[in-house]
N, C-alpha and C. Protein backbone atom coordinates (compact mmCIF):
# COMPACT_ATOMS: atom_id res chain seq x y z
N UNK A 1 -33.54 14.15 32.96
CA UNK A 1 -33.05 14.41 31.62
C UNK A 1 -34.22 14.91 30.77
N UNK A 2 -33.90 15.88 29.99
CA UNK A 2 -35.08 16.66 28.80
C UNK A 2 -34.71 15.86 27.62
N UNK A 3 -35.81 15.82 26.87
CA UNK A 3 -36.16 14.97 25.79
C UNK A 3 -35.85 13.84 25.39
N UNK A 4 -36.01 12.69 26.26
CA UNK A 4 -35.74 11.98 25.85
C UNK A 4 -34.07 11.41 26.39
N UNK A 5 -32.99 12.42 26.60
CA UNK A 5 -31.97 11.98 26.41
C UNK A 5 -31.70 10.97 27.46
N UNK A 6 -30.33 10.26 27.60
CA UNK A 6 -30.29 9.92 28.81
C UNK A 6 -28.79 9.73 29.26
N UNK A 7 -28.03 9.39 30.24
CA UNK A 7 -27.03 9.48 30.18
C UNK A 7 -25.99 8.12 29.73
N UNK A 8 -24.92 8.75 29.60
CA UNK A 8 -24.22 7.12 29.04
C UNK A 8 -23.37 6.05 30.64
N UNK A 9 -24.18 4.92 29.94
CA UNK A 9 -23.61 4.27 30.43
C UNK A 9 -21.77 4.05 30.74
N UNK A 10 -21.22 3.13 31.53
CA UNK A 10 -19.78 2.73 31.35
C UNK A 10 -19.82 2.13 29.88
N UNK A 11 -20.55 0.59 30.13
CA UNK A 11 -20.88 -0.10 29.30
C UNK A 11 -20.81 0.72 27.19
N UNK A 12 -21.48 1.96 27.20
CA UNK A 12 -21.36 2.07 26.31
C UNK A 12 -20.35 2.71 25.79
N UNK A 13 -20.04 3.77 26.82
CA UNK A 13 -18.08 4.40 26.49
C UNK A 13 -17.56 2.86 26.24
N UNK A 14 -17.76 2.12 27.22
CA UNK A 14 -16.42 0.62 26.39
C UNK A 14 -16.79 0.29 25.13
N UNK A 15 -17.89 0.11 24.79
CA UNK A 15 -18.26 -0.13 23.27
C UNK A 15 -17.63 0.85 22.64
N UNK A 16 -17.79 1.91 22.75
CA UNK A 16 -17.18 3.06 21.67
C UNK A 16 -15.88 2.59 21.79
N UNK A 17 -14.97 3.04 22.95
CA UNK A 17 -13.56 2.51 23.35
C UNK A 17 -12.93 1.39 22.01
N UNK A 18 -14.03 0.25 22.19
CA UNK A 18 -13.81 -0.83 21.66
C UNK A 18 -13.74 -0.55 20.38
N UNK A 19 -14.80 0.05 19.52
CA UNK A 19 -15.25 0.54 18.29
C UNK A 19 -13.82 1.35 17.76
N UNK A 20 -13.19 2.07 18.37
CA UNK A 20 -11.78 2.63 18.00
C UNK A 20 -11.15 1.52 17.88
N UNK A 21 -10.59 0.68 19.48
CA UNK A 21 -9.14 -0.23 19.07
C UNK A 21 -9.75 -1.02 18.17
N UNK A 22 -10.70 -1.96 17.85
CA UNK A 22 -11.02 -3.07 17.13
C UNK A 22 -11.62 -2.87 15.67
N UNK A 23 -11.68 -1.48 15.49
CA UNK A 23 -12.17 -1.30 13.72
C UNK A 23 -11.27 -0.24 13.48
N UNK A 24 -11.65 1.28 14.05
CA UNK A 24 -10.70 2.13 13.31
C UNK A 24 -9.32 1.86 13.47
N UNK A 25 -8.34 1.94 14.59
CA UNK A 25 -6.82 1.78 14.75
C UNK A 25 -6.56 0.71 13.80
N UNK A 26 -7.18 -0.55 13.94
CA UNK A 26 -6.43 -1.72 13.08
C UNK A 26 -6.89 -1.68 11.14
N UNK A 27 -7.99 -0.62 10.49
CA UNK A 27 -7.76 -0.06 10.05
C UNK A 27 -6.75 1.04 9.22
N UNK A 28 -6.84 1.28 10.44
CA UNK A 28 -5.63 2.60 9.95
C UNK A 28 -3.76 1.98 10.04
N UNK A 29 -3.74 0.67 10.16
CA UNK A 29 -2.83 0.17 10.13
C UNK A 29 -2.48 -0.82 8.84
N UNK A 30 -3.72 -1.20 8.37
CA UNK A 30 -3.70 -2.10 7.33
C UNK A 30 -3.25 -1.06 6.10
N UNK A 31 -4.34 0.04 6.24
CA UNK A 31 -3.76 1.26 5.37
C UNK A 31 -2.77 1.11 5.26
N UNK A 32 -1.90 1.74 5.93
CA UNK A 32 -0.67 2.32 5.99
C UNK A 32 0.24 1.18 5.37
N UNK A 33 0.20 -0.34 6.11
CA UNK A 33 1.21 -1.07 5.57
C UNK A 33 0.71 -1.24 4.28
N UNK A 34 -0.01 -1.93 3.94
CA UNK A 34 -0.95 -1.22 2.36
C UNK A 34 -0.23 -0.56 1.37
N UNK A 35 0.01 0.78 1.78
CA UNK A 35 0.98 2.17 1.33
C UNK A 35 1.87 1.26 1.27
N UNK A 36 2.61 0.65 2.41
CA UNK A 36 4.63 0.65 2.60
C UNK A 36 4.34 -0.24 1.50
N UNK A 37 3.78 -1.44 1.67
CA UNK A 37 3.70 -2.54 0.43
C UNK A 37 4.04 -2.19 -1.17
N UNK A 38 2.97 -0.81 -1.07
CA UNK A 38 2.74 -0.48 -2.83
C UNK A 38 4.78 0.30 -3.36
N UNK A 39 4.80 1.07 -1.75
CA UNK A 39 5.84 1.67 -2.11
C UNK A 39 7.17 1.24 -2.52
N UNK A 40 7.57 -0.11 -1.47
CA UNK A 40 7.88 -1.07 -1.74
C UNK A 40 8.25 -1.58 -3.39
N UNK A 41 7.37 -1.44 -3.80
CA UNK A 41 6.95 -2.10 -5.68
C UNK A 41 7.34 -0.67 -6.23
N UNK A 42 7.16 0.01 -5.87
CA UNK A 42 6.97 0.90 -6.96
C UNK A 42 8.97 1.51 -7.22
N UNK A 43 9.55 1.50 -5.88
CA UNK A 43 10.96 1.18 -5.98
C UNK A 43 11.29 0.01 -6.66
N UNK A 44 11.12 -1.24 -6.43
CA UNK A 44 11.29 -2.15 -7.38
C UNK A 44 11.44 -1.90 -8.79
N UNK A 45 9.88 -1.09 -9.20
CA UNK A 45 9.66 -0.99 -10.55
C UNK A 45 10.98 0.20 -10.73
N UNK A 46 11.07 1.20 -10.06
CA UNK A 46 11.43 2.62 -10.52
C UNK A 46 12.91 1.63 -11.31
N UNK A 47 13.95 0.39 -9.73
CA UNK A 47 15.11 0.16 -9.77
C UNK A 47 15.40 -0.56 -10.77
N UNK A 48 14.32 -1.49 -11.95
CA UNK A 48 14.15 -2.34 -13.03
C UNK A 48 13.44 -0.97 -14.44
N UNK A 49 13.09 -0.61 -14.30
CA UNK A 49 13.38 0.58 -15.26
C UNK A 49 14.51 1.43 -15.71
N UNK A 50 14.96 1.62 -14.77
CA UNK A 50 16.55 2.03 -14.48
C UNK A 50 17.63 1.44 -15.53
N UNK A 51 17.34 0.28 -14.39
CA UNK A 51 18.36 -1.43 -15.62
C UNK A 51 17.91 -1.97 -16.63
N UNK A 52 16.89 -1.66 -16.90
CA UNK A 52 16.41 -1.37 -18.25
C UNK A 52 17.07 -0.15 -19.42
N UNK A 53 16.85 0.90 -18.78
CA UNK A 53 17.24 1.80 -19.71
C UNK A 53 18.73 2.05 -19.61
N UNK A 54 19.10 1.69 -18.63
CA UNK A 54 20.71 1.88 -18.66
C UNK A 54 20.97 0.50 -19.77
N UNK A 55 20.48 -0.30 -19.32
CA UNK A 55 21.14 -1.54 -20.25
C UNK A 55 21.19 -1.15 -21.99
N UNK A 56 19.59 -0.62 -21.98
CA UNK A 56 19.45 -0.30 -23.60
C UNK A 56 20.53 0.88 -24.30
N UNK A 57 20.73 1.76 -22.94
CA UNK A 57 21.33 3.22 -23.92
C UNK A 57 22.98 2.22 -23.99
N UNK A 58 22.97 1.40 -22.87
CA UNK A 58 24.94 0.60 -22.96
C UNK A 58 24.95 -0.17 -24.18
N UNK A 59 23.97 -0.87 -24.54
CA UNK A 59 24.19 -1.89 -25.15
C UNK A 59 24.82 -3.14 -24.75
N UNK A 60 24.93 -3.01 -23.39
CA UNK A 60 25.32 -4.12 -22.99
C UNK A 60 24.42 -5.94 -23.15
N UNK A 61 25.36 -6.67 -23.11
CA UNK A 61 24.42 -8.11 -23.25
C UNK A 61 24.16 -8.47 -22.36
N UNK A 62 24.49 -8.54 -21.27
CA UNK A 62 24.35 -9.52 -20.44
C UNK A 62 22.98 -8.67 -19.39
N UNK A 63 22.21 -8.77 -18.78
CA UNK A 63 21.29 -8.13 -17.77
C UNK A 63 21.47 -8.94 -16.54
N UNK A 64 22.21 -8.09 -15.22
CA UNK A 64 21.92 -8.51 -14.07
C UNK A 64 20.35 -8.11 -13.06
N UNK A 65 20.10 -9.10 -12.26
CA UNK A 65 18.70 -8.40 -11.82
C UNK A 65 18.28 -9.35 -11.13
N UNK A 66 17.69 -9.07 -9.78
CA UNK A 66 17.18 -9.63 -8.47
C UNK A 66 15.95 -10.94 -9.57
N UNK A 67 15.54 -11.72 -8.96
CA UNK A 67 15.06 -12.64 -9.20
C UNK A 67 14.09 -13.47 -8.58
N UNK A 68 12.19 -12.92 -8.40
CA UNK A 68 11.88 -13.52 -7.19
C UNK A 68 11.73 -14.89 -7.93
N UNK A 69 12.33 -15.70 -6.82
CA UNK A 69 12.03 -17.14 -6.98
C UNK A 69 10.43 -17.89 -6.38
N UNK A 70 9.76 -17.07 -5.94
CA UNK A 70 8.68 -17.36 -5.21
C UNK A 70 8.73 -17.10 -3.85
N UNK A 71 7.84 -16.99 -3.18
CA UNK A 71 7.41 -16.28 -1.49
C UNK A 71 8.55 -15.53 -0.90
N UNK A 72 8.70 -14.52 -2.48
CA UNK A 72 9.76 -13.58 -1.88
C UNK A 72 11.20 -13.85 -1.61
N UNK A 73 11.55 -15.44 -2.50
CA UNK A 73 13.21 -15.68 -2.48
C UNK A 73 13.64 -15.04 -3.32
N UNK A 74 14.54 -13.85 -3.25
CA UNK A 74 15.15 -13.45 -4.05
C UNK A 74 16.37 -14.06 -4.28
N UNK A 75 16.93 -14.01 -5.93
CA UNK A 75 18.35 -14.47 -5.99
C UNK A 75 18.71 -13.68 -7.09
N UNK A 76 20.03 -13.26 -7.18
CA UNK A 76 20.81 -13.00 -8.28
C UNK A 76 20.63 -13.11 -9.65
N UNK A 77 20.01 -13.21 -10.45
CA UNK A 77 20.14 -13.28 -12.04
C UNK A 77 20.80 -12.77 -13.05
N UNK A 78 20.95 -13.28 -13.98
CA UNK A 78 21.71 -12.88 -15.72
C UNK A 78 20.75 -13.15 -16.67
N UNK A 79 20.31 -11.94 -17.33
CA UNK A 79 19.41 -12.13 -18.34
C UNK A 79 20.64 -12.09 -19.45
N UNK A 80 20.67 -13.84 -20.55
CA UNK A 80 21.98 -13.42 -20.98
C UNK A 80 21.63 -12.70 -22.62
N UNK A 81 20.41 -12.85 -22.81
CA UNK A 81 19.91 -12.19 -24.16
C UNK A 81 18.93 -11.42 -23.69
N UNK A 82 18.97 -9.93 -23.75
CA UNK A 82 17.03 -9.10 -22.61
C UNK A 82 16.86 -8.93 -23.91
N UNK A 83 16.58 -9.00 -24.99
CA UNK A 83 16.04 -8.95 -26.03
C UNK A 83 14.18 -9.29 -26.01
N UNK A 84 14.25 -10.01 -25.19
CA UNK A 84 12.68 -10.51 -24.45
C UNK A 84 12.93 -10.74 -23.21
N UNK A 85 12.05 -9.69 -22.20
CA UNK A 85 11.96 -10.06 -21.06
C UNK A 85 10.72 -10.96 -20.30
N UNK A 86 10.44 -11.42 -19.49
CA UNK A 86 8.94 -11.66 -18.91
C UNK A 86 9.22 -11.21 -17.80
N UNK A 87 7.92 -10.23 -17.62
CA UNK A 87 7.33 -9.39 -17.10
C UNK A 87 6.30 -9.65 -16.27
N UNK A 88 6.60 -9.64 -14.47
CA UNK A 88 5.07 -9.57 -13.76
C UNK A 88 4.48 -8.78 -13.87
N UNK A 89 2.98 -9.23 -14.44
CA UNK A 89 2.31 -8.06 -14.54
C UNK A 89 1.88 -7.39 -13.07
N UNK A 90 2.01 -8.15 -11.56
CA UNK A 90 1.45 -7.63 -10.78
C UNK A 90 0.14 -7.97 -10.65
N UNK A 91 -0.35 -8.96 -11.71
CA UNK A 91 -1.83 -9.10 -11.35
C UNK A 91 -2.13 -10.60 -11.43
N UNK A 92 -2.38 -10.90 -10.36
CA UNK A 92 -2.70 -12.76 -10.03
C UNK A 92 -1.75 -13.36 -10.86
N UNK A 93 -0.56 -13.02 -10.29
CA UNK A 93 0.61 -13.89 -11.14
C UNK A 93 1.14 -14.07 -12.48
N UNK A 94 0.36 -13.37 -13.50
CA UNK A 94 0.37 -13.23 -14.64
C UNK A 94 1.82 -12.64 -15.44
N UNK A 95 2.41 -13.02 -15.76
CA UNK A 95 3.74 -12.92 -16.34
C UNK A 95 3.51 -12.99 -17.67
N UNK A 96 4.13 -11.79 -18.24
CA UNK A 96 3.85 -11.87 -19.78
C UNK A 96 5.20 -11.68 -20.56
N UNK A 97 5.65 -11.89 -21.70
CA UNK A 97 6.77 -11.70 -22.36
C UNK A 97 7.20 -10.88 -23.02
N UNK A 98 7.90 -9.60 -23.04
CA UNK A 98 7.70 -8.48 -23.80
C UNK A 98 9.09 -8.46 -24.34
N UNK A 99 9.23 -7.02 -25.29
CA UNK A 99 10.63 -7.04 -25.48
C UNK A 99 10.93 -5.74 -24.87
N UNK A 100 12.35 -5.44 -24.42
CA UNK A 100 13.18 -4.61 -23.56
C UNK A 100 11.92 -3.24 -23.75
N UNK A 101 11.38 -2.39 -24.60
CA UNK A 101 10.92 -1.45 -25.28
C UNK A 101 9.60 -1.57 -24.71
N UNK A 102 8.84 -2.93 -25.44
CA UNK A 102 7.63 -2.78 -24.48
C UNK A 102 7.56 -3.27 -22.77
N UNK A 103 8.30 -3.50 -22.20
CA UNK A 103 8.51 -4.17 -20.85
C UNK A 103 8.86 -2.19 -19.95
N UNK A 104 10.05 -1.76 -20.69
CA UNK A 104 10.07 -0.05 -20.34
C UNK A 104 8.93 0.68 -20.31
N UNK A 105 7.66 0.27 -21.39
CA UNK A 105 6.47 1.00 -21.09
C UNK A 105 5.63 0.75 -20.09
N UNK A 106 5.57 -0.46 -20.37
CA UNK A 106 4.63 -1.54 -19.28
C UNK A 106 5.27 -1.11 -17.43
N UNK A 107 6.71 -1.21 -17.49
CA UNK A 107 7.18 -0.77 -15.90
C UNK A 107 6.26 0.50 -15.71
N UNK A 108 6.71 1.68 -16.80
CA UNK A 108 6.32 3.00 -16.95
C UNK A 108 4.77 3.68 -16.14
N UNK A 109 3.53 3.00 -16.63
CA UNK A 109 2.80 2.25 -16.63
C UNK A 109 2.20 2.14 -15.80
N UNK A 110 3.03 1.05 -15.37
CA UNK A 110 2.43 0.12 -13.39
C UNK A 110 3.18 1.02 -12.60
N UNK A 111 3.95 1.88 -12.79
CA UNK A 111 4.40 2.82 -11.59
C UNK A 111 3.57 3.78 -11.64
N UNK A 112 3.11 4.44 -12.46
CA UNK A 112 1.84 5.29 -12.27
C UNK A 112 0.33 4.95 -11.67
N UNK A 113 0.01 3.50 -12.55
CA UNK A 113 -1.40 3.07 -11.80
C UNK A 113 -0.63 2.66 -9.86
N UNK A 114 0.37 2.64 -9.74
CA UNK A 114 0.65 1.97 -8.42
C UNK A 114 1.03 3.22 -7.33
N UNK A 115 1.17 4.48 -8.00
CA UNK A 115 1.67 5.85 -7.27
C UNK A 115 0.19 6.20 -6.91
N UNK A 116 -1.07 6.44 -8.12
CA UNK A 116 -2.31 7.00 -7.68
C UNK A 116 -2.87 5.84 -7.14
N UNK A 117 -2.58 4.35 -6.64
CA UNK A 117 -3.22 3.68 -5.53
C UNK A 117 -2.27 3.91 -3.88
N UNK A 118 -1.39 4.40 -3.91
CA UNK A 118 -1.09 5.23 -3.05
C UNK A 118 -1.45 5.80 -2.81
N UNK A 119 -1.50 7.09 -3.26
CA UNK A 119 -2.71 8.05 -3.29
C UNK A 119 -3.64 8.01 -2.47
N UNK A 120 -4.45 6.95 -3.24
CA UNK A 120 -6.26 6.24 -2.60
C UNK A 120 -5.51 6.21 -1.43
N UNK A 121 -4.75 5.20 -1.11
CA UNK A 121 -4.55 4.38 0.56
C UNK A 121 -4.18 5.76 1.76
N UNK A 122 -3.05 6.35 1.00
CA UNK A 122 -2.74 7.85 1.87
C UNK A 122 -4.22 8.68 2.15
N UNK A 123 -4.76 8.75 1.66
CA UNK A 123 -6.24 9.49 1.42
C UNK A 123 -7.10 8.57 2.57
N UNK A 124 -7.50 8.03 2.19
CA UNK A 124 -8.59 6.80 3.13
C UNK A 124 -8.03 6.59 4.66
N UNK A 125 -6.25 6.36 4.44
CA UNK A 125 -5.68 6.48 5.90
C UNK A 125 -6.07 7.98 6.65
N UNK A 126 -6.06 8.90 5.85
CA UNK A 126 -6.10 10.58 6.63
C UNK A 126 -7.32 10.71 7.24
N UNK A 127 -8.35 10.11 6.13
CA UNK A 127 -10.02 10.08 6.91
C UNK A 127 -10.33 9.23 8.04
N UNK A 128 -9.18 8.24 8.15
CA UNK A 128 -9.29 7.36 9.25
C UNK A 128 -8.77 7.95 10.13
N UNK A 129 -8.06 8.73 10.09
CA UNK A 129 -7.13 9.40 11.57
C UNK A 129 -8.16 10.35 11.98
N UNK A 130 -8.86 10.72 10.81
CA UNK A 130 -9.28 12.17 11.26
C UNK A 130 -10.95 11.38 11.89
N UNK A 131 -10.78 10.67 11.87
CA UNK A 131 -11.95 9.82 12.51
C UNK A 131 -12.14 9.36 13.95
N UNK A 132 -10.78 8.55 14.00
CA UNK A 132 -10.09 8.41 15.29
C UNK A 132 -10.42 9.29 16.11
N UNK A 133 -9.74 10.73 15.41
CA UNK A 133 -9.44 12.04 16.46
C UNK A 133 -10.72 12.31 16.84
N UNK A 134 -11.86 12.29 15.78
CA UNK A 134 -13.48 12.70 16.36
C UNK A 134 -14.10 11.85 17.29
N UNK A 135 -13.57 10.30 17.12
CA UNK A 135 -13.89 9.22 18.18
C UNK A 135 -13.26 9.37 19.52
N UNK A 136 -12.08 9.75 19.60
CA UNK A 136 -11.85 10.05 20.53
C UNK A 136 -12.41 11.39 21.17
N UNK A 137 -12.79 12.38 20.68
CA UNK A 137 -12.79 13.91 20.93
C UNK A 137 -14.69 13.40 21.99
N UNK A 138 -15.16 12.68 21.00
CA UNK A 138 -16.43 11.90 21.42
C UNK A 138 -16.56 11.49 22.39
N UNK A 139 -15.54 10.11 22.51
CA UNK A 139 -15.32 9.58 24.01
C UNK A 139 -14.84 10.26 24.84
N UNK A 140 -14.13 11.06 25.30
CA UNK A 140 -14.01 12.47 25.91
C UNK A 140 -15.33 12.94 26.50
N UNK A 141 -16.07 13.49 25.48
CA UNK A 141 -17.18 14.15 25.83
C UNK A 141 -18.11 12.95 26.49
N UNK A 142 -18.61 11.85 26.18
CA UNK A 142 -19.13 11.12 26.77
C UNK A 142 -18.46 10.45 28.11
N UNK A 143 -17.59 10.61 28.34
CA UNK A 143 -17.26 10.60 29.52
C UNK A 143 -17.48 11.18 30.37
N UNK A 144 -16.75 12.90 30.34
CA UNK A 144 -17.48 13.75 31.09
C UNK A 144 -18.50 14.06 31.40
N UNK A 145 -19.58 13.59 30.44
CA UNK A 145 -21.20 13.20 30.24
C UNK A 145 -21.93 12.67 31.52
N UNK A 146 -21.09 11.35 31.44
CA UNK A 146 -21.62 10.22 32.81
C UNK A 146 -21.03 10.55 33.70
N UNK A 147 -20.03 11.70 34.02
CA UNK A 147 -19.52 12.12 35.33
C UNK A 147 -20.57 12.61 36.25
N UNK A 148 -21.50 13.65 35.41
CA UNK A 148 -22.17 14.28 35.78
C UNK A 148 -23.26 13.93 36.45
């Protein structure tokens, strides 16, 4: 071998090998569910904006609307005055009390800061694939490497 180089071991193709399944792939998975998670919410928000503004232009009294009860029990609800709603803010549990008007801005709002953290996650996932593909394109070549 000239300068120095030398050839690759098995041993170190498995490290690389490894270096894909055990950081990038499970990576590029957290991403993604990450994404489904935000997207997830951001339907939520779009479907409570909705019943929001439909309620306000009806004038109706009564507000029906999903209800998490905690670790994701949902149940049925009647808001029987929305004159004041409380509002998750989405951030360490923080629930605040608004009225119908400011609760419509506030949804408004968190669907935007929650679309451009999509964004981020879609973005960061693409550099991870496109990482993958060079890790692999790599291990490839280092393979054929130690054939030789």
């Amino acid at each position: 071998m000239e300068n120095g180089a030398k050839h690759s071991t098995p041993d170190d193709i498995l490290s690389y090998e490894r270096f894909i399944t055990t950081v990038l792939e499970p990576t590029l998975k957290d991403l993604q569910a990450q994404s489904m998670a935000l997207e997830v919410t951001i339907t939520s928000c779009t479907e409570l904006l909705k019943l929001l503004k439909d309620n306000k232009e009806t004038g109706e009294g009564a507000l029906e609307i999903l209800v998490d009860m905690g670790e994701r029990c949902m149940m049925q609800g009647i808001i029987t005055n929305p004159v004041s709603i409380k509002v998750d803010t989405g951030v360490m549990g923080f629930i605040i009390e608004m009225s119908r008007a400011e609760a419509i801005i506030f949804v408004r709002k968190r669907i935007h800061v929650l679309r451009s953290k999509v964004k981020v996650k879609e973005s960061r996932a693409e550099a991870v694939i496109d990482d993958i593909s060079h890790a692999r394109s790599l291990l490839d070549d280092l393979q054929t490497l130690s054939l030789h």
